[in-house]
Protein backbone atom coordinates (compact mmCIF):
# COMPACT_ATOMS: atom_id res chain seq x y z
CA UNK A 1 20.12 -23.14 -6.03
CA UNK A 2 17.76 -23.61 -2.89
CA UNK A 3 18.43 -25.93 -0.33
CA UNK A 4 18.01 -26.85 3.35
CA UNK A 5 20.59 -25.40 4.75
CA UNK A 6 20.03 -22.06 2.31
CA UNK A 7 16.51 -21.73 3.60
CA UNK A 8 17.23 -22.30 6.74
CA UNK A 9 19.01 -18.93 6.58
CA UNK A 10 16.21 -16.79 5.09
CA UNK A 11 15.66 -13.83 7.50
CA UNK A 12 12.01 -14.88 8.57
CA UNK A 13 11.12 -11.73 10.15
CA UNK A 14 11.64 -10.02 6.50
CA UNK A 15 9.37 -12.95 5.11
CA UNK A 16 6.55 -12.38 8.10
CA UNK A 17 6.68 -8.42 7.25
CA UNK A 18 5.26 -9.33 3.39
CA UNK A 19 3.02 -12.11 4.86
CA UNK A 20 1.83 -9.03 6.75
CA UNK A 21 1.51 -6.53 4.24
CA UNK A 22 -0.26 -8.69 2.27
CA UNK A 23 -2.63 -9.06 5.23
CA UNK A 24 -3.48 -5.73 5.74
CA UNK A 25 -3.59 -4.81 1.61
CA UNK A 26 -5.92 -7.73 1.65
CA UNK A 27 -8.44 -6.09 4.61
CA UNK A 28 -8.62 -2.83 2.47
CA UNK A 29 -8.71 -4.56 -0.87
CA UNK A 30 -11.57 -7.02 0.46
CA UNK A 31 -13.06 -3.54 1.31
CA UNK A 32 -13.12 -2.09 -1.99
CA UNK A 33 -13.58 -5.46 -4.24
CA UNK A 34 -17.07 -5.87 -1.92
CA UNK A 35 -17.96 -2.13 -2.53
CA UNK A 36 -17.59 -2.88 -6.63
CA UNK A 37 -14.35 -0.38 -7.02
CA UNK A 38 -11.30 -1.15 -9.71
CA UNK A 39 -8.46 -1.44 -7.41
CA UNK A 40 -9.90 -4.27 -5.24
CA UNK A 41 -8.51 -7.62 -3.39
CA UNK A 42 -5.47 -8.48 -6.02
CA UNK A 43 -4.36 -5.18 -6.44
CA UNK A 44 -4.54 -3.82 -2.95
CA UNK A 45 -2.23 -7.00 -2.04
CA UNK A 46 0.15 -6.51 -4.94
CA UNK A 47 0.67 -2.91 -4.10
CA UNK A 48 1.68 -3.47 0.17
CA UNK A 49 3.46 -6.49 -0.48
CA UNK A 50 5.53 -4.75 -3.60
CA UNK A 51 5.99 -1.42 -1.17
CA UNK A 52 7.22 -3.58 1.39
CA UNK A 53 9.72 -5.68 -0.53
CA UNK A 54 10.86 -2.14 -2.05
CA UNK A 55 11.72 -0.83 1.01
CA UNK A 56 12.79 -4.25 2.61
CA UNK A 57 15.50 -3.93 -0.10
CA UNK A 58 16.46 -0.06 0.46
CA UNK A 59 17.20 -0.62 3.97
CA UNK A 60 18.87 -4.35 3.29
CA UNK A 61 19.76 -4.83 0.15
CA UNK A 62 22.85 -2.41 -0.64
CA UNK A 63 25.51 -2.23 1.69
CA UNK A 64 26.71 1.07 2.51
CA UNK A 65 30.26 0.58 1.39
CA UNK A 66 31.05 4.46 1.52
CA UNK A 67 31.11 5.04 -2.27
CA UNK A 68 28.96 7.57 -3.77
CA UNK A 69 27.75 8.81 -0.27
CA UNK A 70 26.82 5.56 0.95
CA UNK A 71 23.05 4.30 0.72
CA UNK A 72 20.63 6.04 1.59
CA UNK A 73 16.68 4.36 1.99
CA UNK A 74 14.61 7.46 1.39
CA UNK A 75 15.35 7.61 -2.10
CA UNK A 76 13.54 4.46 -2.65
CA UNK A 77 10.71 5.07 -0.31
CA UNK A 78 10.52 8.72 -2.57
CA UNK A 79 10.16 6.18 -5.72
CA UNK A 80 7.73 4.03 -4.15
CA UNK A 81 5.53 7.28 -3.51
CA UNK A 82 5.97 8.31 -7.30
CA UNK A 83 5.36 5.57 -8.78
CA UNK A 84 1.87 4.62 -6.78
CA UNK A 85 1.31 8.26 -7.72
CA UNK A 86 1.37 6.69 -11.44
CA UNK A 87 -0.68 3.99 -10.56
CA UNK A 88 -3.64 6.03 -8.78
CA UNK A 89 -3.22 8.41 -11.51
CA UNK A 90 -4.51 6.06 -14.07
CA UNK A 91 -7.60 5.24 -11.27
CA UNK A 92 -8.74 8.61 -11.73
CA UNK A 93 -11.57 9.98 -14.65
CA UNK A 94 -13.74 12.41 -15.83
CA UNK A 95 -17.49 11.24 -16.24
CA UNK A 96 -19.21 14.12 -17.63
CA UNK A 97 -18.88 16.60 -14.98
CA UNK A 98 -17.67 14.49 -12.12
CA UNK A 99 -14.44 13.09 -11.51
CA UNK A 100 -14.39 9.90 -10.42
CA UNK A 101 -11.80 7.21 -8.70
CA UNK A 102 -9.98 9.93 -6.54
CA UNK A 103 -10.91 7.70 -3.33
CA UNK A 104 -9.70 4.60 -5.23
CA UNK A 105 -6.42 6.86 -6.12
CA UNK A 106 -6.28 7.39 -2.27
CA UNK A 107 -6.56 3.86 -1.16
CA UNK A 108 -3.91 2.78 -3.71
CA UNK A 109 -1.21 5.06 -2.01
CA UNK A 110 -2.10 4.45 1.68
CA UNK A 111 -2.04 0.95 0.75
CA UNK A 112 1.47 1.65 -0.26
CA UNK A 113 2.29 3.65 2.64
CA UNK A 114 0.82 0.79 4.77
CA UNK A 115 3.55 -1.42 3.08
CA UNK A 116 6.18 0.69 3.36
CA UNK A 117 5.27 0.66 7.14
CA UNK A 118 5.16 -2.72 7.33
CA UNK A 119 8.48 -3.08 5.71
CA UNK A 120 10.68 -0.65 7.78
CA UNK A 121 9.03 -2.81 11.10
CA UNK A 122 6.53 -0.77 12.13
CA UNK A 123 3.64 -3.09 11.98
CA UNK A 124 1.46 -1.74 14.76
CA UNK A 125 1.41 1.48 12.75
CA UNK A 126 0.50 0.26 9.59
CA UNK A 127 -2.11 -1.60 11.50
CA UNK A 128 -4.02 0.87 13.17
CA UNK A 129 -3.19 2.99 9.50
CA UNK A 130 -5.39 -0.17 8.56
CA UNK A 131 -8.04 -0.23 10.30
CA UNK A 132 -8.50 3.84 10.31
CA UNK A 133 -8.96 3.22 6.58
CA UNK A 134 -11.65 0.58 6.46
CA UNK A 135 -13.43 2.52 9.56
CA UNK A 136 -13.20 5.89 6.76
CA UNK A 137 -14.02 3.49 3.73
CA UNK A 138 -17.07 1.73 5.59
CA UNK A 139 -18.58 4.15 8.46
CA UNK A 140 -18.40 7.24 5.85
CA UNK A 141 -19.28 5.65 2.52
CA UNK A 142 -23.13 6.44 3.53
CA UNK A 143 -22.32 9.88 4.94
CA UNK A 144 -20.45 10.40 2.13
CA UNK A 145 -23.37 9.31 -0.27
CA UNK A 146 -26.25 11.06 1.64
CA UNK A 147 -23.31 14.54 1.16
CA UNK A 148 -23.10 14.04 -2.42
CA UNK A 149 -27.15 13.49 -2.91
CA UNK A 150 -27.78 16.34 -1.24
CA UNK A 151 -25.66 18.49 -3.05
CA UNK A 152 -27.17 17.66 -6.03
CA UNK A 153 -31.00 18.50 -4.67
């Protein structure tokens, strides 16, 4: 049960690092809901914050009391990258003979990487990780496009 005194106790700089990941999933997510792409504001969010808690709780949440080798946070942050790798997996297509969604696959695990960032403290990281993506996502999309029609000439 909740109460004053309870929250009063809540480690706020663990709270501020999933207000923050959901920040920064939000930038890249507002990003690709605006350019019309499947993973876009909602899912961009869900996937920093959830990285972040995830490895909030492998450096936090189990005490190393010794037993089985004691805990050890990279085997969580190795299941965080798997499991995105399911996620971006199911992002990606084959339209006749193109495969589409890769970039969308892409965003989905540096998103997670950016909340994985965010969640061991290293916030100014997963910021400038931030904004490299939208400057990759934004200032290349027409370089990108004016590539892809020219291959096709």
């Amino acid at each position: 049960m909740w109460s004053l005194q309870s929250v009063a106790q809540l480690p706020w700089d663990l709270a501020l690092r999933l207000v923050v990941a959901a920040l920064l999933g939000a930038l890249v997510g507002a990003e690709r809901e605006y350019s019309g792409h499947a993973a876009g504001l909602r899912t961009n969010i869900l996937v920093a914050v959830g990285a972040c808690l995830l490895t909030i709780l492998s450096i936090y949440g189990f005490p190393n009391d010794g037993a089985q080798g004691g805990r050890d946070p990279g085997r969580v942050a190795a299941q965080i990258v798997s499991g995105i790798g399911f996620l971006g997996a199911g992002a990606v297509f084959r339209d006749e003979d193109r495969v589409r969604g890769l970039t969308t696959a892409a965003t989905v695990w540096l998103v997670a990487a950016i909340g994985m960032a965010v969640g061991v403290g290293a916030g100014f990281l997963a910021a400038l990780t931030t904004v490299f993506t939208l400057v990759v996502l934004i200032v290349l999309a027409p370089l990108s496009a004016a590539l892809a029609r020219r291959g096709r000439d």
